[in-house]
N, C-alpha and C. Protein backbone atom coordinates (compact mmCIF):
# COMPACT_ATOMS: atom_id res chain seq x y z
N UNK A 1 7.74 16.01 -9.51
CA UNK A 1 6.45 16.24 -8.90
C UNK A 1 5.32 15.62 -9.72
N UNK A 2 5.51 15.49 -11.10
CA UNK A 2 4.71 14.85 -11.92
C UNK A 2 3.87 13.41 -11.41
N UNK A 3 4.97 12.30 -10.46
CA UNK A 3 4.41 11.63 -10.58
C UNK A 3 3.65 11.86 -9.01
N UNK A 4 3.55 12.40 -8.61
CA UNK A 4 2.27 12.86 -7.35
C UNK A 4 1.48 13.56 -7.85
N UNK A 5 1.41 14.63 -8.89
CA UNK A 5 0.07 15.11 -9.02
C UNK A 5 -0.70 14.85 -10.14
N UNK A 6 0.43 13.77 -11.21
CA UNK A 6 -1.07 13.24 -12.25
C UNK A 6 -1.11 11.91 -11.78
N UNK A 7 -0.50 11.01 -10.40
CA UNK A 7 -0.70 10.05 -9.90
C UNK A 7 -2.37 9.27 -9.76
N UNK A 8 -3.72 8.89 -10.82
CA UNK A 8 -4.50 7.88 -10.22
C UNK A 8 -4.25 6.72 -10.30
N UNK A 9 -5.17 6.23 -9.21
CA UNK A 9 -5.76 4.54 -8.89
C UNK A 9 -5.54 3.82 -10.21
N UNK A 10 -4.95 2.76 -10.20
CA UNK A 10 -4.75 2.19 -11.47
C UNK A 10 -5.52 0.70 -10.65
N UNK A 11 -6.43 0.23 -12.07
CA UNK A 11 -6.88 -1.26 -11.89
C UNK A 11 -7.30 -2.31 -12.64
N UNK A 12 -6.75 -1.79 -13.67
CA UNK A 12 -6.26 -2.46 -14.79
C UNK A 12 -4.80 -2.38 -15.50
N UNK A 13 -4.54 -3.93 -15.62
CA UNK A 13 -3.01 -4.09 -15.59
C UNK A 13 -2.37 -5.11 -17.00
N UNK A 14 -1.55 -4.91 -17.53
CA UNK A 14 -1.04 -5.65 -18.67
C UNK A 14 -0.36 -6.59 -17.89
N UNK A 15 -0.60 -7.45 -18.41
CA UNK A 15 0.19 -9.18 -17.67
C UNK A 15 1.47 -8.91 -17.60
N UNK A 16 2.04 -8.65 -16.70
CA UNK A 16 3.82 -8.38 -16.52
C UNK A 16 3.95 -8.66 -14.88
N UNK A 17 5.40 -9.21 -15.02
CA UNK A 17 6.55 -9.68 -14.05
C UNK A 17 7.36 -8.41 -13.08
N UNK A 18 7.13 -8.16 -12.54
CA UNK A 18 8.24 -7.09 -11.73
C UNK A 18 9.60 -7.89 -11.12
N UNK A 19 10.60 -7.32 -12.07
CA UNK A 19 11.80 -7.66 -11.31
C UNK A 19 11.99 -7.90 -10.07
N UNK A 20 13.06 -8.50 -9.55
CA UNK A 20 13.55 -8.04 -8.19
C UNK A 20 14.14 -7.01 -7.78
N UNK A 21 14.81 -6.36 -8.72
CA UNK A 21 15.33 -4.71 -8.31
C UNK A 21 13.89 -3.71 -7.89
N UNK A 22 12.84 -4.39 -9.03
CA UNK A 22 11.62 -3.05 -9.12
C UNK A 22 10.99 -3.56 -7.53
N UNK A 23 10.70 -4.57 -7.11
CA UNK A 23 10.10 -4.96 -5.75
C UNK A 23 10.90 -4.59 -5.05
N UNK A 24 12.22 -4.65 -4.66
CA UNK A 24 13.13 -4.15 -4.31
C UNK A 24 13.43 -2.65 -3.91
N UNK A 25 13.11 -1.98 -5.17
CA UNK A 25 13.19 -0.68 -4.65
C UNK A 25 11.46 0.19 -4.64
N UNK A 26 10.57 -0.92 -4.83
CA UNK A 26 9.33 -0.43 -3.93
C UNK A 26 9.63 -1.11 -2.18
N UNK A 27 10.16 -1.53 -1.90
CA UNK A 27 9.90 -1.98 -0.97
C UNK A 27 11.22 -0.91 0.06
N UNK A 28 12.33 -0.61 -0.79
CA UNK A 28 13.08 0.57 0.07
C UNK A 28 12.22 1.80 0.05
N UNK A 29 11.70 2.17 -0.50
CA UNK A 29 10.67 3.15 -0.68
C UNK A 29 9.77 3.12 0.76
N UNK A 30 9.24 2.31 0.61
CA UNK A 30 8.41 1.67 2.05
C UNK A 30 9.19 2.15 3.27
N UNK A 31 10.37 1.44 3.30
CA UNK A 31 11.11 1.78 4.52
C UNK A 31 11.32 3.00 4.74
N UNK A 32 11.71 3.52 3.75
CA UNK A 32 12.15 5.20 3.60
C UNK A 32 11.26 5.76 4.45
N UNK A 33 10.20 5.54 4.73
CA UNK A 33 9.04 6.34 5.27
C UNK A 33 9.79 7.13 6.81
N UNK A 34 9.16 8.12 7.02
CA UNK A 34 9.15 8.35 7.96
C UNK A 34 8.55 7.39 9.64
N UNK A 35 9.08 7.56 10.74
CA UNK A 35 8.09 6.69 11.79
C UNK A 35 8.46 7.45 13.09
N UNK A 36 7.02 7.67 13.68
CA UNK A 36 7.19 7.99 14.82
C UNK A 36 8.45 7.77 16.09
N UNK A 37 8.95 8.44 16.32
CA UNK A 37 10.21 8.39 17.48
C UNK A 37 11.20 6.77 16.61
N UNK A 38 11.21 6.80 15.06
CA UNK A 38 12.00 6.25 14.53
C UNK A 38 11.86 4.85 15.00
N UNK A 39 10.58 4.05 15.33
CA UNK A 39 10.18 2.88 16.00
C UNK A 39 9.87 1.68 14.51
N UNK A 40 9.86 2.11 13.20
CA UNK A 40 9.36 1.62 12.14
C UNK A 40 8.78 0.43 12.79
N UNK A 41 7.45 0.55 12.95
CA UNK A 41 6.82 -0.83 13.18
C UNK A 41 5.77 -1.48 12.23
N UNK A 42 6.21 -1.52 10.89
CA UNK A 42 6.02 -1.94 10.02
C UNK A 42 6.59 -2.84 9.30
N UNK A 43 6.01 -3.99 8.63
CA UNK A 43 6.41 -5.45 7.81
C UNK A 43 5.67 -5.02 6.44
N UNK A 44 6.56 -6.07 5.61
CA UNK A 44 5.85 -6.26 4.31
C UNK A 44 5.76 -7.30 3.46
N UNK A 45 4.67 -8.12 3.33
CA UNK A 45 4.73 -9.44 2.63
C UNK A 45 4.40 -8.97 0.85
N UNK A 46 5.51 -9.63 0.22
CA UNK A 46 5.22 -9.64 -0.95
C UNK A 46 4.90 -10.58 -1.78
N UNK A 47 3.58 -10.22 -2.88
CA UNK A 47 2.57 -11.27 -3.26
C UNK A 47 3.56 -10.88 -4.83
N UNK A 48 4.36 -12.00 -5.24
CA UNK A 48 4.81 -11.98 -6.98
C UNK A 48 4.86 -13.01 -7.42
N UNK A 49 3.77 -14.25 -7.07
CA UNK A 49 3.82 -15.38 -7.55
C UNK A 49 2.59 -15.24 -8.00
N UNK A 50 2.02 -16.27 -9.82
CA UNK A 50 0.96 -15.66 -9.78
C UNK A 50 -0.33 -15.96 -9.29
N UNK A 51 -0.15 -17.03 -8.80
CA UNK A 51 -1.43 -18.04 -8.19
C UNK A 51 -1.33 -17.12 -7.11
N UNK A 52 -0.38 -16.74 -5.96
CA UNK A 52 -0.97 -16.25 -5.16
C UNK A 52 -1.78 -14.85 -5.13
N UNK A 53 -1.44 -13.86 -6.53
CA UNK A 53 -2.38 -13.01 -7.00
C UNK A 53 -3.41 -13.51 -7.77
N UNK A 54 -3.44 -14.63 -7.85
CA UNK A 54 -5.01 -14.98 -8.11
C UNK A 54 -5.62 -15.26 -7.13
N UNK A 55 -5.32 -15.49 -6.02
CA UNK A 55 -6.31 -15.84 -4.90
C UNK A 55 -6.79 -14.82 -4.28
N UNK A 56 -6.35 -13.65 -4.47
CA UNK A 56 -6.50 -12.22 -3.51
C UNK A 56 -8.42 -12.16 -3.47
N UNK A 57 -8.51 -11.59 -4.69
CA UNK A 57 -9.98 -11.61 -5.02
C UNK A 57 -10.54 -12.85 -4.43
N UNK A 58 -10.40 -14.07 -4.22
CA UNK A 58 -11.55 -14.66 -3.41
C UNK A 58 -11.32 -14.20 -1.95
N UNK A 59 -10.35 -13.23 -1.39
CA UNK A 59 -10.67 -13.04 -0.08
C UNK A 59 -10.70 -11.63 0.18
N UNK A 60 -11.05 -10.85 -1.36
CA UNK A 60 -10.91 -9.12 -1.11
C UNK A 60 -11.95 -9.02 -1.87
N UNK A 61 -13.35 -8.68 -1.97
CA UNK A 61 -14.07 -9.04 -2.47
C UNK A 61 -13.98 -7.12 -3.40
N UNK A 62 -12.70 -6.02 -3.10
CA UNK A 62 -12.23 -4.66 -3.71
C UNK A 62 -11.22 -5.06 -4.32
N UNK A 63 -10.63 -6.52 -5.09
CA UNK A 63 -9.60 -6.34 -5.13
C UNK A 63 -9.63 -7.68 -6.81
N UNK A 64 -10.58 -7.34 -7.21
CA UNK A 64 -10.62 -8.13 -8.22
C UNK A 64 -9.24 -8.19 -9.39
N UNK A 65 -8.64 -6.84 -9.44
CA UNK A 65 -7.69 -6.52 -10.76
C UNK A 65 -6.19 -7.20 -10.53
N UNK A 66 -6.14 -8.09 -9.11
CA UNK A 66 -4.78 -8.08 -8.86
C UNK A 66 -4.45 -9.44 -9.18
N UNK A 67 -4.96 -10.42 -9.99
CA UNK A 67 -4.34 -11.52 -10.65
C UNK A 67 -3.63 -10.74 -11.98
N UNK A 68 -3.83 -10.13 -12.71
CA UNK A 68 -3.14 -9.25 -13.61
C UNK A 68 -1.37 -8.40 -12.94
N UNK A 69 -1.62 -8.22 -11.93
CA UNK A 69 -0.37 -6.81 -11.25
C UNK A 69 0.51 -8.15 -11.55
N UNK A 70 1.59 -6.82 -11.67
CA UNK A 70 2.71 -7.37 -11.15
C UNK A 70 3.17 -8.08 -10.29
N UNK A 71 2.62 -7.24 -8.92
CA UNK A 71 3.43 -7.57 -7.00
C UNK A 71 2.30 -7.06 -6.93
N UNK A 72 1.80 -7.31 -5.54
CA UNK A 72 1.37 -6.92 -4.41
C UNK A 72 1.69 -6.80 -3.12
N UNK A 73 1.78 -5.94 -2.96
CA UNK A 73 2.43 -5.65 -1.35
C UNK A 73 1.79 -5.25 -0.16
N UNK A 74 1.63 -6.46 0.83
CA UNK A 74 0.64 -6.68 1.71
C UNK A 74 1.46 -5.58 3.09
N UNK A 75 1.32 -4.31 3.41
CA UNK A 75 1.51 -3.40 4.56
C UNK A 75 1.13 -3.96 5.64
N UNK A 76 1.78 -4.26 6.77
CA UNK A 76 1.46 -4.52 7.81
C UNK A 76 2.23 -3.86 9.16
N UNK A 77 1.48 -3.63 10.46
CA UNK A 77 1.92 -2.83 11.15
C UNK A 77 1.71 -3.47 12.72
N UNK A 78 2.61 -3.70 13.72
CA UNK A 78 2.73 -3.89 14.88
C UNK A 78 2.54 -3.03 15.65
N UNK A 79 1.06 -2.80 16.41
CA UNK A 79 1.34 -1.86 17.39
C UNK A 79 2.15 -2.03 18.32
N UNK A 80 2.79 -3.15 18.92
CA UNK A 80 3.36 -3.57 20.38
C UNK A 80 4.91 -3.11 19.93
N UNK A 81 5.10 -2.66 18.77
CA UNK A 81 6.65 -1.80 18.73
C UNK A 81 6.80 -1.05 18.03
N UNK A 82 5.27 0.52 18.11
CA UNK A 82 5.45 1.68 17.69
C UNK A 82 5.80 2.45 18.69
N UNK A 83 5.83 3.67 18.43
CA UNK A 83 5.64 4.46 19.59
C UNK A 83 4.81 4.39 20.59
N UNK A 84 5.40 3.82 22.18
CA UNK A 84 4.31 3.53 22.76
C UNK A 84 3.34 4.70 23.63
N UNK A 85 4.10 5.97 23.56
CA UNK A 85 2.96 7.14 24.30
C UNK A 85 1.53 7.37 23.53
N UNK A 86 0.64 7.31 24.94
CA UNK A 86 -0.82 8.12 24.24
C UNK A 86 -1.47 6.60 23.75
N UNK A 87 -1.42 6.06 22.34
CA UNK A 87 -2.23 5.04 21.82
C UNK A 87 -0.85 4.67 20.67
N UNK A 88 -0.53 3.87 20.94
CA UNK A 88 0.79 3.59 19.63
C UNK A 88 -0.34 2.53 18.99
N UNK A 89 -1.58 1.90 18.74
CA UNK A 89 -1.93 1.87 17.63
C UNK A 89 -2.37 3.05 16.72
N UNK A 90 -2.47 3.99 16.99
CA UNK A 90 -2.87 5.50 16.13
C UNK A 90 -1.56 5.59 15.46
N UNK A 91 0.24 5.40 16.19
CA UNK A 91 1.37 5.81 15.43
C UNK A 91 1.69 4.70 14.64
N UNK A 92 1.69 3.74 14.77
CA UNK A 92 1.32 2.50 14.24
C UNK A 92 1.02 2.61 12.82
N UNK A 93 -0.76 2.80 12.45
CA UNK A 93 -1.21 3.08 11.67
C UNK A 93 -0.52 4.05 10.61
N UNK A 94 -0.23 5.21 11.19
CA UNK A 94 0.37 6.21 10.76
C UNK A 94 1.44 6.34 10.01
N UNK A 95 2.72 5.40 10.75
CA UNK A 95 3.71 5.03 10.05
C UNK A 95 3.48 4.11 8.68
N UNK A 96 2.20 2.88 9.14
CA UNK A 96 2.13 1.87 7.93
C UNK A 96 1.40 2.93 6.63
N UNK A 97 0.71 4.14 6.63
CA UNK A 97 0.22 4.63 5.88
C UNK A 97 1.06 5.67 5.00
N UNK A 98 2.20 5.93 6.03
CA UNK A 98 3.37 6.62 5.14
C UNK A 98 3.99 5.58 4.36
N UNK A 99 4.43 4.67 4.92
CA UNK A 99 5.55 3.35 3.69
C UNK A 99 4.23 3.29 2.95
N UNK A 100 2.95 3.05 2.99
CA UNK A 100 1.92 2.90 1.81
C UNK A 100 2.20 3.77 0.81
N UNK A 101 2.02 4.95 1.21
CA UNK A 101 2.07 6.30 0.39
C UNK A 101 3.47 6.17 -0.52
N UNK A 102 5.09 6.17 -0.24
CA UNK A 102 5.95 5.94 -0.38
C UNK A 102 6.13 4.73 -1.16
N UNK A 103 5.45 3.89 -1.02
CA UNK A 103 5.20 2.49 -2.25
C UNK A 103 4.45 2.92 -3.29
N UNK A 104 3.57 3.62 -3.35
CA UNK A 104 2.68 4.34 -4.37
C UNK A 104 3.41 5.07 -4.81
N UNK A 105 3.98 6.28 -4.34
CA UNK A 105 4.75 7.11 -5.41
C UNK A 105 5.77 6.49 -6.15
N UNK A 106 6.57 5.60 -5.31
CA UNK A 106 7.85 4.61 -5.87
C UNK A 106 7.10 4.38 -7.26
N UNK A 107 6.28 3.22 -7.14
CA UNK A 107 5.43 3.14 -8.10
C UNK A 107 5.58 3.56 -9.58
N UNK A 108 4.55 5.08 -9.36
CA UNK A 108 4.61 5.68 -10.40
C UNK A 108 6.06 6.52 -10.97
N UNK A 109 7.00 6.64 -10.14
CA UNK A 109 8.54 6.80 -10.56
C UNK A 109 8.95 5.94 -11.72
N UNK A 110 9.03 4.72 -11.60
CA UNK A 110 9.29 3.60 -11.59
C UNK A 110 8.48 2.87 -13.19
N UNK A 111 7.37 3.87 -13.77
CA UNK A 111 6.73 3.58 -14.60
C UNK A 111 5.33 2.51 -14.53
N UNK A 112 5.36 2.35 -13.18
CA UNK A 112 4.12 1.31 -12.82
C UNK A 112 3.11 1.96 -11.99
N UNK A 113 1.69 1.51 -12.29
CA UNK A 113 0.18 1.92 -11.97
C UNK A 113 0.13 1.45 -10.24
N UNK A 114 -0.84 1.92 -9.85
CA UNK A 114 -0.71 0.85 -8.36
C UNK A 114 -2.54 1.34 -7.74
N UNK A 115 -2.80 0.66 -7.05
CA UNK A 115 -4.17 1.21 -6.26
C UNK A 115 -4.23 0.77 -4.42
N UNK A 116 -4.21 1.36 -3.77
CA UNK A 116 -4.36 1.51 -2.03
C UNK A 116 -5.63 0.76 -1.89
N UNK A 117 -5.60 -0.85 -1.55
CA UNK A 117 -5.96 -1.55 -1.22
C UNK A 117 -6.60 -1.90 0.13
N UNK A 118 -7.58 -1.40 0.74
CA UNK A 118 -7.48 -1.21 2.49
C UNK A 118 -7.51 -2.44 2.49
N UNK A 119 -7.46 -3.13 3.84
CA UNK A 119 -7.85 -4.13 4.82
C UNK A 119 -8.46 -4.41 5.86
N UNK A 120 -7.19 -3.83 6.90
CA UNK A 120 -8.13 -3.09 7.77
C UNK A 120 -8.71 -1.81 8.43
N UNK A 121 -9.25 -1.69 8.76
CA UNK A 121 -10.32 -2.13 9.56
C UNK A 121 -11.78 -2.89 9.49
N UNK A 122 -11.31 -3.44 7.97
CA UNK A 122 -12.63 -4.66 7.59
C UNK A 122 -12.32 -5.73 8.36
N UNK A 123 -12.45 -5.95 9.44
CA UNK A 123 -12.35 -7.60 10.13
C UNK A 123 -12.32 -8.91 9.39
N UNK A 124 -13.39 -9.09 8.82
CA UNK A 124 -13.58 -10.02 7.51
C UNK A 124 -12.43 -10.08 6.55
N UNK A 125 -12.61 -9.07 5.77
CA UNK A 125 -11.12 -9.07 5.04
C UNK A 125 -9.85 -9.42 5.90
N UNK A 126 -9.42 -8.38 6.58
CA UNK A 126 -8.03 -8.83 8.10
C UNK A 126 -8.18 -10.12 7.94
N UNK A 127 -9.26 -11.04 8.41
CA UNK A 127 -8.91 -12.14 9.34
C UNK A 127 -8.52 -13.37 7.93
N UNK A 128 -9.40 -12.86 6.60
CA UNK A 128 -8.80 -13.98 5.89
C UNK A 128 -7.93 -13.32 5.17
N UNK A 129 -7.03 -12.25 5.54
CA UNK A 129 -5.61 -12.08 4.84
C UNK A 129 -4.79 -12.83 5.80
N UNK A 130 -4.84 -12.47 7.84
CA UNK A 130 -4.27 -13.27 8.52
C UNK A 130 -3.86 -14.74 8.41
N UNK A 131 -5.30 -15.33 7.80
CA UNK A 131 -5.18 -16.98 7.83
C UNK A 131 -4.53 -17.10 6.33
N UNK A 132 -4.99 -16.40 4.90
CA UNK A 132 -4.14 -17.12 3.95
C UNK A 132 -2.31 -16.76 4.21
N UNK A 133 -2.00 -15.68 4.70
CA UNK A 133 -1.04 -15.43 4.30
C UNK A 133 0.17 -15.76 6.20
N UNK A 134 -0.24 -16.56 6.37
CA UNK A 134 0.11 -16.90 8.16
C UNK A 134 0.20 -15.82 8.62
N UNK A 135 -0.17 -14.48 8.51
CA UNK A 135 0.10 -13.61 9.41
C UNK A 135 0.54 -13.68 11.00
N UNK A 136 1.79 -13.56 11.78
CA UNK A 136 1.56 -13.72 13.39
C UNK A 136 -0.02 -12.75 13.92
N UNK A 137 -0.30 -13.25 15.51
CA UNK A 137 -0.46 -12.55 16.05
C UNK A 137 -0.21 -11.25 16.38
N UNK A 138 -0.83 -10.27 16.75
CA UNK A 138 0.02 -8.74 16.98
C UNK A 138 0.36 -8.29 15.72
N UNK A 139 0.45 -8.53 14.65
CA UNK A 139 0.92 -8.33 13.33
C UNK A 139 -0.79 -7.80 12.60
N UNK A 140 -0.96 -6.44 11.91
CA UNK A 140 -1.84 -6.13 11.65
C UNK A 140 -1.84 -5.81 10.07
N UNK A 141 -2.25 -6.93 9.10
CA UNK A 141 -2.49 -6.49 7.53
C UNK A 141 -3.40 -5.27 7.91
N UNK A 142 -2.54 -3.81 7.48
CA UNK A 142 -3.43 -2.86 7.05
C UNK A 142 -4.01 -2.16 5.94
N UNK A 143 -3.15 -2.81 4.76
CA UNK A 143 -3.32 -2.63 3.27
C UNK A 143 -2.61 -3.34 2.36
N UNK A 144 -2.78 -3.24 1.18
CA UNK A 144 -2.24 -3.60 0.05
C UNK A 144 -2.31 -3.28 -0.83
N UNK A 145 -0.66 -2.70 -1.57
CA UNK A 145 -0.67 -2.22 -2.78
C UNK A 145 -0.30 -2.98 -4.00
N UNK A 146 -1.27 -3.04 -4.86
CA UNK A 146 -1.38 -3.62 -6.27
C UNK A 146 -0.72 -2.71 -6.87
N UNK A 147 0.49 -3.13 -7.76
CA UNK A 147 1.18 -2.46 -8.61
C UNK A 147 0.83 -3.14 -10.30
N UNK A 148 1.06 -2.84 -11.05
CA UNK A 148 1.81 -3.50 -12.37
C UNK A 148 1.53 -2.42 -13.26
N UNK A 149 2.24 -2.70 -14.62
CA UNK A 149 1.62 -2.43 -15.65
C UNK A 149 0.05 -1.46 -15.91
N UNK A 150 0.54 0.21 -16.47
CA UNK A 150 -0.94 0.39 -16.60
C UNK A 150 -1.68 -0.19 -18.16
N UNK A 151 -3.00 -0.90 -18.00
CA UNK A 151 -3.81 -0.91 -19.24
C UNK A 151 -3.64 0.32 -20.03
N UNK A 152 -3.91 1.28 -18.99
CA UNK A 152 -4.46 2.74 -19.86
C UNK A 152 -4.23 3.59 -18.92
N UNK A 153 -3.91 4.86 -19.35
CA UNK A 153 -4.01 6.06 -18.75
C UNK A 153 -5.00 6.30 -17.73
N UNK A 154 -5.33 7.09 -17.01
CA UNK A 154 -6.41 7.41 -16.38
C UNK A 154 -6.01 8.94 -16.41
N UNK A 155 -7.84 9.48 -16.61
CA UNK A 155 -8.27 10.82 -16.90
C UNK A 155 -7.14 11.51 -15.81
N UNK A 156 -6.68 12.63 -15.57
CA UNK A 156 -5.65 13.87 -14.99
C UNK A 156 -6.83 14.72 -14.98
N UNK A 157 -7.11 14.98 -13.24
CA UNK A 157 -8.07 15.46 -12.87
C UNK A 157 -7.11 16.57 -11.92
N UNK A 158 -7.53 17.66 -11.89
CA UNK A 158 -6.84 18.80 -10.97
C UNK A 158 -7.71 18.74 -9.43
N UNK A 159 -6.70 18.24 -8.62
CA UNK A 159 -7.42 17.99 -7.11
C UNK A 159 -6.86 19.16 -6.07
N UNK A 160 -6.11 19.91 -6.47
CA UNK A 160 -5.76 21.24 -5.33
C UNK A 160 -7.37 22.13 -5.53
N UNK A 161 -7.47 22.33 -4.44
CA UNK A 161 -8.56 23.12 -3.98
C UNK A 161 -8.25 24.09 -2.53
N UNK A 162 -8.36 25.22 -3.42
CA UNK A 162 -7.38 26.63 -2.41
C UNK A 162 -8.56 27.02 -1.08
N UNK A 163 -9.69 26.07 -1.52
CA UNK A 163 -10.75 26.73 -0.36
C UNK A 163 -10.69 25.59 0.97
N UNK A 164 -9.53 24.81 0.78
CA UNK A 164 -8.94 23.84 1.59
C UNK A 164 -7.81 24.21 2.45
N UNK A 165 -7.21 25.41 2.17
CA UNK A 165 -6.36 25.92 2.91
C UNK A 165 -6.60 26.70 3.96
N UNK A 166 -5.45 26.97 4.95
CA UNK A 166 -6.39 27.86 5.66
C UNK A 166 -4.48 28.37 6.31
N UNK A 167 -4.17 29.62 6.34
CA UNK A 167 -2.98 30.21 6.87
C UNK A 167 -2.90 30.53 8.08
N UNK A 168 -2.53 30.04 8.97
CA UNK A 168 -2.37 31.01 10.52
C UNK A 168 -3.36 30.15 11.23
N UNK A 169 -4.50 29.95 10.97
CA UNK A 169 -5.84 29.63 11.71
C UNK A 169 -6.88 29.13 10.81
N UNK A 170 -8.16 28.40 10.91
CA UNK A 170 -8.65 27.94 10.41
C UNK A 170 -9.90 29.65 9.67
């Protein structure tokens, strides 16, 4: 449980390589996720070359620390093969935000820092992750997680708050 509840944002990173086992088993992690009516309509492009983590920052103008990471792992989600009742971009989303979550904890298992990178719903950002990274059509960059190496610790802040609960009813 340790590494979910002293888990922060890491964004500073010691210059290091992530194996292929460690991308590897962030990226089963990902899958692991849960998905609506079991539709996983989620992809994942992985950034472990280092020029192409140097280019991030000229098109993430939140994402300066990731020429340093390890990997980056660009989340992406198809609405046209989630669950299609109601709005399957809402399950869509949903699913790509669980494999997010599930890459983050992997993460810190694993001995590596990471920070939840949005995309979209910045249009601007989306459209030049679409064009650097060929994204298809229908194919939606919804985040990216920067992993590597932490610089440093970050402060262990206690975030349960019991006046957030509520039993039976609100």
């Amino acid at each position: 449980m340790e590494s979910i509840f002293d888990r922060r944002s890491t964004r500073q990173f010691t210059l290091h390589t992530a194996t292929n086992e460690e991308i590897h088993t962030l990226l089963q992690a990902g899958m692991s996720a849960p998905s609506a009516m079991g539709k996983y309509p989620v992809s994942f492009i992985v950034l472990n070359e280092r020029e192409q983590l140097k280019r991030v920052p000229q098109i993430h103008p939140y994402a300066a620390f990731t020429p340093e990471a390890a990997v980056a792992i660009i989340v992406c989600y198809e609405p046209g093969k989630a669950y299609p009742d109601h709005n399957p971009m809402i399950w869509a989303v949903q699913d790509a935000s669980a494999a997010t979550m599930n890459i983050i904890t992997a993460a810190e298992m694993i001995g590596y820092g990471s920070t939840w990178t949005g995309i979209a719903p910045n249009q601007t950002i989306r459209t030049a992750f679409e064009k650097e990274f060929n994204i298809p059509e229908g194919v939606v960059p919804m985040a990216m997680v920067v992993v590597g190496k932490k610089a440093q610790n970050g402060q262990k802040a206690e975030k349960f708050d019991q006046k957030k609960v509520h039993y039976g009813k609100w």
